[in-house]
PDB file of N, CA and C in Angstrom:
ATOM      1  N   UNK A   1       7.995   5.325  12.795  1.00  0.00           N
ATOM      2  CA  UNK A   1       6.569   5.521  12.690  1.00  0.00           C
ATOM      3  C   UNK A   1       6.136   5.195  11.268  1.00  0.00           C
ATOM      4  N   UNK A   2       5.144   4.937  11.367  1.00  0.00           N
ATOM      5  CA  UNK A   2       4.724   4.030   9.788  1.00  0.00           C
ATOM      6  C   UNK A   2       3.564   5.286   9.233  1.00  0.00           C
ATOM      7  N   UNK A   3       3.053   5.155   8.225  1.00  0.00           N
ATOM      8  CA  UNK A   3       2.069   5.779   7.535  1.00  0.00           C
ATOM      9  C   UNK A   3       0.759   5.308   8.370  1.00  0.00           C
ATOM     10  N   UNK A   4       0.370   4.527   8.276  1.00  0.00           N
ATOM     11  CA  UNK A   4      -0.690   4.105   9.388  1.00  0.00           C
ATOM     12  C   UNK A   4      -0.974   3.983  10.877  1.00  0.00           C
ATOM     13  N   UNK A   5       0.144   4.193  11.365  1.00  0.00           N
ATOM     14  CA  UNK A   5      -0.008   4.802  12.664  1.00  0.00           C
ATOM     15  C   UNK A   5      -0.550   6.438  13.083  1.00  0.00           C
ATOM     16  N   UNK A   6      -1.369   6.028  13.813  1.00  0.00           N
ATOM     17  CA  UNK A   6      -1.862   7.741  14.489  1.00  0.00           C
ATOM     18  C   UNK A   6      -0.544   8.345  15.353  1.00  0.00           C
ATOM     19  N   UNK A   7      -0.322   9.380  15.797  1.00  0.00           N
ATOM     20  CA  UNK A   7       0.829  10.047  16.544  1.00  0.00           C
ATOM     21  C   UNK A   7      -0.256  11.608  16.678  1.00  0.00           C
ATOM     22  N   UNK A   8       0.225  12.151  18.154  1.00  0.00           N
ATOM     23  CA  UNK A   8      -0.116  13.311  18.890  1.00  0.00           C
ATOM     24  C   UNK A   8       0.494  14.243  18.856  1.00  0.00           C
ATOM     25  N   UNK A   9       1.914  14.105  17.648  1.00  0.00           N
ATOM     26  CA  UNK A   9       2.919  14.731  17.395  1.00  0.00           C
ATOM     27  C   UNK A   9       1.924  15.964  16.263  1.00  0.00           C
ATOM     28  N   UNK A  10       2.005  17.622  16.258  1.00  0.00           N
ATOM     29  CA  UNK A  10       1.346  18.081  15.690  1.00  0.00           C
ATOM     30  C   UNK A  10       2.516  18.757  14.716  1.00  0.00           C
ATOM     31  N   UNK A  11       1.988  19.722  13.671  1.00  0.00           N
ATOM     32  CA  UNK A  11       3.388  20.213  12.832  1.00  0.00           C
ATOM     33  C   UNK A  11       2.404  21.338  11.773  1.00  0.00           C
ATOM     34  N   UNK A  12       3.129  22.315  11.292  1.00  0.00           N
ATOM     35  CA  UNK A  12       2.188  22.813  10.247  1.00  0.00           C
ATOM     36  C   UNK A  12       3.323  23.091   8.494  1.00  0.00           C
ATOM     37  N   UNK A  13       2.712  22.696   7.833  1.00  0.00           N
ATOM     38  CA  UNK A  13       3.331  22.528   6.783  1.00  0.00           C
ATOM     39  C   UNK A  13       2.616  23.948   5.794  1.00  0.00           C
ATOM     40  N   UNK A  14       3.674  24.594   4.624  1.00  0.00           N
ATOM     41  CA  UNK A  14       3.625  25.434   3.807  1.00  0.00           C
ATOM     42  C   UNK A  14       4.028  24.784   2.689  1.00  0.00           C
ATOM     43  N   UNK A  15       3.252  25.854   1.403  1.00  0.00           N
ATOM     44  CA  UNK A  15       4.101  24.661   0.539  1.00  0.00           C
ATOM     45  C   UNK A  15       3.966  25.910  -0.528  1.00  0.00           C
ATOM     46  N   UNK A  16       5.036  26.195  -1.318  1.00  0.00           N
ATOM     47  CA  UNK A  16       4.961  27.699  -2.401  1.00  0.00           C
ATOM     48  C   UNK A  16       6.174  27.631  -2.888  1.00  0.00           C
ATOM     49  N   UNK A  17       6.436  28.413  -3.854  1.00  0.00           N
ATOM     50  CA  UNK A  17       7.501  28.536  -5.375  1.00  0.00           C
ATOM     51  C   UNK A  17       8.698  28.766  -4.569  1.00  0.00           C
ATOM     52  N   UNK A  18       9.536  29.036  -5.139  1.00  0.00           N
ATOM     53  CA  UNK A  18      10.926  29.671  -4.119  1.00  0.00           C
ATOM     54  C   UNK A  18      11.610  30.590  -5.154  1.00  0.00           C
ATOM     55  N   UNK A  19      12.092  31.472  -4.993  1.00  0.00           N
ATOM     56  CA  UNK A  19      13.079  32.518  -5.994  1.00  0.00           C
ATOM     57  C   UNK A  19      13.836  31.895  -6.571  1.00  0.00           C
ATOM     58  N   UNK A  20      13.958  29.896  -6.626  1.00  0.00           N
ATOM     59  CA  UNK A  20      14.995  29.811  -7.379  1.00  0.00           C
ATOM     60  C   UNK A  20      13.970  29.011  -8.696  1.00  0.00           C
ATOM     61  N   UNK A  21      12.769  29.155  -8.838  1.00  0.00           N
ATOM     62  CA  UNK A  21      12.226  27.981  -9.589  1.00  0.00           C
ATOM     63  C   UNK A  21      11.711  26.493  -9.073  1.00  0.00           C
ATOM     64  N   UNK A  22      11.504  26.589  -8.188  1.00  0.00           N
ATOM     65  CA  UNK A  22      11.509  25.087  -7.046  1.00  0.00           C
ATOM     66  C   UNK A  22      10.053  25.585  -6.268  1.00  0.00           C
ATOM     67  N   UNK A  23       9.919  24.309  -6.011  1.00  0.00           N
ATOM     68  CA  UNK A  23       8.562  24.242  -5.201  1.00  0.00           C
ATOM     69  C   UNK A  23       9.100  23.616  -3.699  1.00  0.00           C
ATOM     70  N   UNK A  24       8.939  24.232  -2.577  1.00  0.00           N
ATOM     71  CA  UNK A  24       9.231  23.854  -1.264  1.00  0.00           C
ATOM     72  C   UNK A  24       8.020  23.434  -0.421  1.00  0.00           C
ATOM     73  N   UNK A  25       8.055  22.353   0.516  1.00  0.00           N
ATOM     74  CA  UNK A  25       7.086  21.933   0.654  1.00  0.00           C
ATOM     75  C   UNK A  25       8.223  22.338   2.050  1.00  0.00           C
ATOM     76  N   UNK A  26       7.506  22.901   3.403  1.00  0.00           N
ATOM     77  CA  UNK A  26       8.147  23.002   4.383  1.00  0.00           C
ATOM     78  C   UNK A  26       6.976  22.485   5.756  1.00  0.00           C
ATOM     79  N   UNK A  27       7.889  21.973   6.707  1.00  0.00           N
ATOM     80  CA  UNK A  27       7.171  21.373   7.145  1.00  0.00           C
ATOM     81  C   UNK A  27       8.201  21.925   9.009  1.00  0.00           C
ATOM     82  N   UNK A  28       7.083  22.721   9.333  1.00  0.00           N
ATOM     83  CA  UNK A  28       7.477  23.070  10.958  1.00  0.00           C
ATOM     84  C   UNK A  28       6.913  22.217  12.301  1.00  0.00           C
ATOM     85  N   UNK A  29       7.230  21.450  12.886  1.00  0.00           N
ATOM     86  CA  UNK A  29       7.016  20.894  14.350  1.00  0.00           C
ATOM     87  C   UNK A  29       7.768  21.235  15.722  1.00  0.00           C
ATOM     88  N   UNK A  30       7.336  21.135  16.654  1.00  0.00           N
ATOM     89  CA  UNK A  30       7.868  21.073  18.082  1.00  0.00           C
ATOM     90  C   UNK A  30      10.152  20.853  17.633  1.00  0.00           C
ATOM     91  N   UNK A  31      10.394  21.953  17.049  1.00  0.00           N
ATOM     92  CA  UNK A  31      11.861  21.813  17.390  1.00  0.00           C
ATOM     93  C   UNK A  31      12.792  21.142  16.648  1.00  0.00           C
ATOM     94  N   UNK A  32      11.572  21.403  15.297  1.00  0.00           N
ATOM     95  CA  UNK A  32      12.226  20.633  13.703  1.00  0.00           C
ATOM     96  C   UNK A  32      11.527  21.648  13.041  1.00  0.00           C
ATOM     97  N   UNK A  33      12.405  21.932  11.917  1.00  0.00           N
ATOM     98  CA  UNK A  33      12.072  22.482  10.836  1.00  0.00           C
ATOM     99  C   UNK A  33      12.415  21.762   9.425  1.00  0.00           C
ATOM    100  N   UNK A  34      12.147  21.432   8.876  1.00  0.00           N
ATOM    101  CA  UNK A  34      12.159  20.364   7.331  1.00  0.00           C
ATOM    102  C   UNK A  34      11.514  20.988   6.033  1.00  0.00           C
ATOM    103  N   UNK A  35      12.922  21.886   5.109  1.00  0.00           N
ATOM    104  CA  UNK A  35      12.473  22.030   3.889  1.00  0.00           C
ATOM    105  C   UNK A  35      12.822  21.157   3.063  1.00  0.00           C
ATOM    106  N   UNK A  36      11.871  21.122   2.111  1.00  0.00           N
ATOM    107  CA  UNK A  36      12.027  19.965   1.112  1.00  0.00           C
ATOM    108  C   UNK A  36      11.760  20.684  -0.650  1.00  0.00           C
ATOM    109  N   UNK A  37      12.876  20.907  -1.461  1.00  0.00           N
ATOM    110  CA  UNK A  37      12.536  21.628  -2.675  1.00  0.00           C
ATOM    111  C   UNK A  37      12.704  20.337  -3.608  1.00  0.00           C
ATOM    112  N   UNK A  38      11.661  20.631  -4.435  1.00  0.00           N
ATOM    113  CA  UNK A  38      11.721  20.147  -5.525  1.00  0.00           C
ATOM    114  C   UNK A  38      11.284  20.646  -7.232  1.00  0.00           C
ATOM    115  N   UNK A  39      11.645  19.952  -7.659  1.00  0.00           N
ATOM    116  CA  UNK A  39      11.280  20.899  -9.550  1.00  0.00           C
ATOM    117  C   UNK A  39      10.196  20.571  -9.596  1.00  0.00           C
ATOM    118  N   UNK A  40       9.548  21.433 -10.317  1.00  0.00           N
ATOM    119  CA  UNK A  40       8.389  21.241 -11.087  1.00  0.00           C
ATOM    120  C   UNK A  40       7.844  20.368 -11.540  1.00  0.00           C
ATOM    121  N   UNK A  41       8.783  19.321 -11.982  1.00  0.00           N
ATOM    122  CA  UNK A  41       7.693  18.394 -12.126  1.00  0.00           C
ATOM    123  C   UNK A  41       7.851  17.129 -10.909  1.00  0.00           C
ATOM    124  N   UNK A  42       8.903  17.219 -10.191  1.00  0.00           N
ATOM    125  CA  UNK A  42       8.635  16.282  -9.250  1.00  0.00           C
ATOM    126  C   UNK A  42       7.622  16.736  -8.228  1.00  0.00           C
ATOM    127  N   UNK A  43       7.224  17.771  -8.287  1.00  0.00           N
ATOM    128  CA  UNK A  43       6.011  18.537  -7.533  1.00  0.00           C
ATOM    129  C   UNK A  43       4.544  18.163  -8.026  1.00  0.00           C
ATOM    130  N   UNK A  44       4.776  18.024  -9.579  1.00  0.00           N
ATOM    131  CA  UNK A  44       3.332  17.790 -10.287  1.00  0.00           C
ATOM    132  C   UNK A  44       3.157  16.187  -9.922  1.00  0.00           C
ATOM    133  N   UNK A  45       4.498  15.187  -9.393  1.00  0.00           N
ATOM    134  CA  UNK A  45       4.417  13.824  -9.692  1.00  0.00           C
ATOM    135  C   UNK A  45       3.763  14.125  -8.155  1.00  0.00           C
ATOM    136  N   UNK A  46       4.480  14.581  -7.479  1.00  0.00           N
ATOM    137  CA  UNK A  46       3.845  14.501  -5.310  1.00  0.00           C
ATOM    138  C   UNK A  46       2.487  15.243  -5.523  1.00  0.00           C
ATOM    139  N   UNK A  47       2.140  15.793  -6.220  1.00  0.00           N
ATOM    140  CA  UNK A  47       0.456  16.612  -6.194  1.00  0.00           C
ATOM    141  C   UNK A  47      -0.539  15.089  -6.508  1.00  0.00           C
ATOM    142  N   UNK A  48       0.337  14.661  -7.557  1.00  0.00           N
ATOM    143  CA  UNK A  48      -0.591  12.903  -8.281  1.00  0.00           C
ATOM    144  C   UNK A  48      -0.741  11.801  -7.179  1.00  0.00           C
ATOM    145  N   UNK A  49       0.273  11.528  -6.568  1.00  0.00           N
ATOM    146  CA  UNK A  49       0.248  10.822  -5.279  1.00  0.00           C
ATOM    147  C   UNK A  49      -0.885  11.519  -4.633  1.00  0.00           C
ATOM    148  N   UNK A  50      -0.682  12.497  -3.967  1.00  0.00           N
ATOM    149  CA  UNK A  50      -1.643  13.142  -3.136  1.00  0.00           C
ATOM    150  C   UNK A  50      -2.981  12.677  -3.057  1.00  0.00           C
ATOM    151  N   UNK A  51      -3.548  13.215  -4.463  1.00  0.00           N
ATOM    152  CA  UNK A  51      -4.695  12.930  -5.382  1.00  0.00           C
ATOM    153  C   UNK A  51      -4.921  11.432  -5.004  1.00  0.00           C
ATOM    154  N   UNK A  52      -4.236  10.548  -5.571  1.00  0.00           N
ATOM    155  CA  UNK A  52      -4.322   9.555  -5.855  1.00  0.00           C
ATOM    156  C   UNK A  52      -4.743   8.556  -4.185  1.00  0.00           C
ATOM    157  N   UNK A  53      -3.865   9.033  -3.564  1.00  0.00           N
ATOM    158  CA  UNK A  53      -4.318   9.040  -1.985  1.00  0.00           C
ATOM    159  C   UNK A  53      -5.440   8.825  -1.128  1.00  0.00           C
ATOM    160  N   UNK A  54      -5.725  10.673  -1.695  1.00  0.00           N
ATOM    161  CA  UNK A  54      -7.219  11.263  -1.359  1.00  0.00           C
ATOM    162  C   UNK A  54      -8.197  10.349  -1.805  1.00  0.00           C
ATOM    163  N   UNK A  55      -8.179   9.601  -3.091  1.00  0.00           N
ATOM    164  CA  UNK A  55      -9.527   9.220  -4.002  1.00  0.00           C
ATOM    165  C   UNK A  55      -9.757   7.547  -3.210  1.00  0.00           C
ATOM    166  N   UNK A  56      -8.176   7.175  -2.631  1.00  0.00           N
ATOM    167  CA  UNK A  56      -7.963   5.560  -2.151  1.00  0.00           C
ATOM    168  C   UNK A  56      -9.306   6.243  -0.417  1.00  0.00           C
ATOM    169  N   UNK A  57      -8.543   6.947  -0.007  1.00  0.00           N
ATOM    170  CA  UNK A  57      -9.125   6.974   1.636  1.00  0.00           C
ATOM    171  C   UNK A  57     -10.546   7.744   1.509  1.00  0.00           C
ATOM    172  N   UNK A  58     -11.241   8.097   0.922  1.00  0.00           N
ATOM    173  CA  UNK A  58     -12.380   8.030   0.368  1.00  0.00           C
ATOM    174  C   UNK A  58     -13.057   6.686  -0.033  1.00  0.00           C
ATOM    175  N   UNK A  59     -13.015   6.336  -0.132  1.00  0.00           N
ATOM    176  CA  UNK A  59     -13.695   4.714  -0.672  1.00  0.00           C
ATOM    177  C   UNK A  59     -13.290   4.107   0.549  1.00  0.00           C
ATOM    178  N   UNK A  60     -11.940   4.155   1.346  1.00  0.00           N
ATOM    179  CA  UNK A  60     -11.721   3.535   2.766  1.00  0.00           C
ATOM    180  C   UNK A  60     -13.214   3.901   3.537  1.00  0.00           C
ATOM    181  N   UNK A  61     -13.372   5.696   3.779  1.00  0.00           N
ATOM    182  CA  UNK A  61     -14.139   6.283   4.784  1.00  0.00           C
ATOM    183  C   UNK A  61     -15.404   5.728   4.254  1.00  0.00           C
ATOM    184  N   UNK A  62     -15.872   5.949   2.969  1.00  0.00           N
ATOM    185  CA  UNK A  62     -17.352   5.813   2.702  1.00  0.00           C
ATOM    186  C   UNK A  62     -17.782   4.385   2.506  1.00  0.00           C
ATOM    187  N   UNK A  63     -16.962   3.371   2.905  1.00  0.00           N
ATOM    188  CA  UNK A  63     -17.106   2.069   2.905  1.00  0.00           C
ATOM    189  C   UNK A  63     -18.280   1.852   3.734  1.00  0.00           C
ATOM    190  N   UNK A  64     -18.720   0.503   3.793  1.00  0.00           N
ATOM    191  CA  UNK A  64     -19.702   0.010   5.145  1.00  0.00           C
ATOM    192  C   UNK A  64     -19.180   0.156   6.317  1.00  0.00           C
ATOM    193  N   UNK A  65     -18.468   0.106   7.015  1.00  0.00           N
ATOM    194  CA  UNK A  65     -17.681   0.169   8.279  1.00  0.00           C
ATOM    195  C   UNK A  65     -17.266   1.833   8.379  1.00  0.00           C
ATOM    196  N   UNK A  66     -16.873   2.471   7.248  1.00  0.00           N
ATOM    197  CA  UNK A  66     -16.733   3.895   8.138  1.00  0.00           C
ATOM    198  C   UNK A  66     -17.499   5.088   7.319  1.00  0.00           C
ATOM    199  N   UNK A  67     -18.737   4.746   6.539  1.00  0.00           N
ATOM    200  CA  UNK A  67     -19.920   5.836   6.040  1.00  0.00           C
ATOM    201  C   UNK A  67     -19.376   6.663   6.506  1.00  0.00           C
ATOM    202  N   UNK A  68     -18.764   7.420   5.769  1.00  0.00           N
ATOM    203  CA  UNK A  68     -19.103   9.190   5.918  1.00  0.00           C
ATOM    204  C   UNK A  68     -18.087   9.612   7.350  1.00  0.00           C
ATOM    205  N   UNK A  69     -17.352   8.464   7.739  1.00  0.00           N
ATOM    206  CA  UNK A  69     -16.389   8.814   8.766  1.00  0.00           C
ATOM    207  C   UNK A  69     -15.234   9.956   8.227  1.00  0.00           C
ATOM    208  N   UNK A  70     -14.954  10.874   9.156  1.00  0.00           N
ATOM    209  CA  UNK A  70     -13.857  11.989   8.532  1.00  0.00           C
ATOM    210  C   UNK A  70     -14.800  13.022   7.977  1.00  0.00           C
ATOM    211  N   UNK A  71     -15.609  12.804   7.367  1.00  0.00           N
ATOM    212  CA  UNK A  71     -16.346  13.979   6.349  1.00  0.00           C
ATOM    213  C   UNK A  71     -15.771  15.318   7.266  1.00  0.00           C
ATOM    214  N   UNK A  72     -15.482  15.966   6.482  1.00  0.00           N
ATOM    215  CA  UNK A  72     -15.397  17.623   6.971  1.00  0.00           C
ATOM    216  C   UNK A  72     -14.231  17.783   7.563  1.00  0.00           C
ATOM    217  N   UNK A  73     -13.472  17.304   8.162  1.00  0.00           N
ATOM    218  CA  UNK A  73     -12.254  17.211   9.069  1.00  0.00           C
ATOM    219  C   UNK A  73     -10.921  17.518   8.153  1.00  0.00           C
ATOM    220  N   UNK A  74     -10.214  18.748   9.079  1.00  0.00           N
ATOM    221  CA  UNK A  74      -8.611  18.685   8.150  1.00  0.00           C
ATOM    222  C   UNK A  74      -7.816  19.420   9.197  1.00  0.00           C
TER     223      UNK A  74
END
């Protein structure tokens, strides 16, 4: 499955410190469970992506073709 594909597959993700110093980003679906720890700053580098993401698919949505498509939705 690619990044740009849609999927009906649903999952809910947590994401908080851990007792050892690590940031876990955990991610629960249908009969998978997936923790993922990382340090501090590889956490601050995946928060920048994120960001960086968010600011790209914004200018996607508010383009001529999809005004204001998504607004409000999460």
């Amino acid at each position: 499955m690619g990044i740009n594909k849609e999927s009906d597959i649903s999952a809910n993700i947590q994401i908080g410190p851990t007792t050892h110093g690590m940031v876990r980003i955990y991610i629960e679906g249908e009969g998978i469970e997936i923790p993922m720890d990382f340090d501090p700053e590889e956490a601050e580098e995946i928060a920048e992506e994120i960001r960086a993401a968010a600011a790209q698919a914004r200018l996607i949505g508010d383009g001529p073709k999809g005004k204001g498509k998504g607004k409000g939705k999460r």
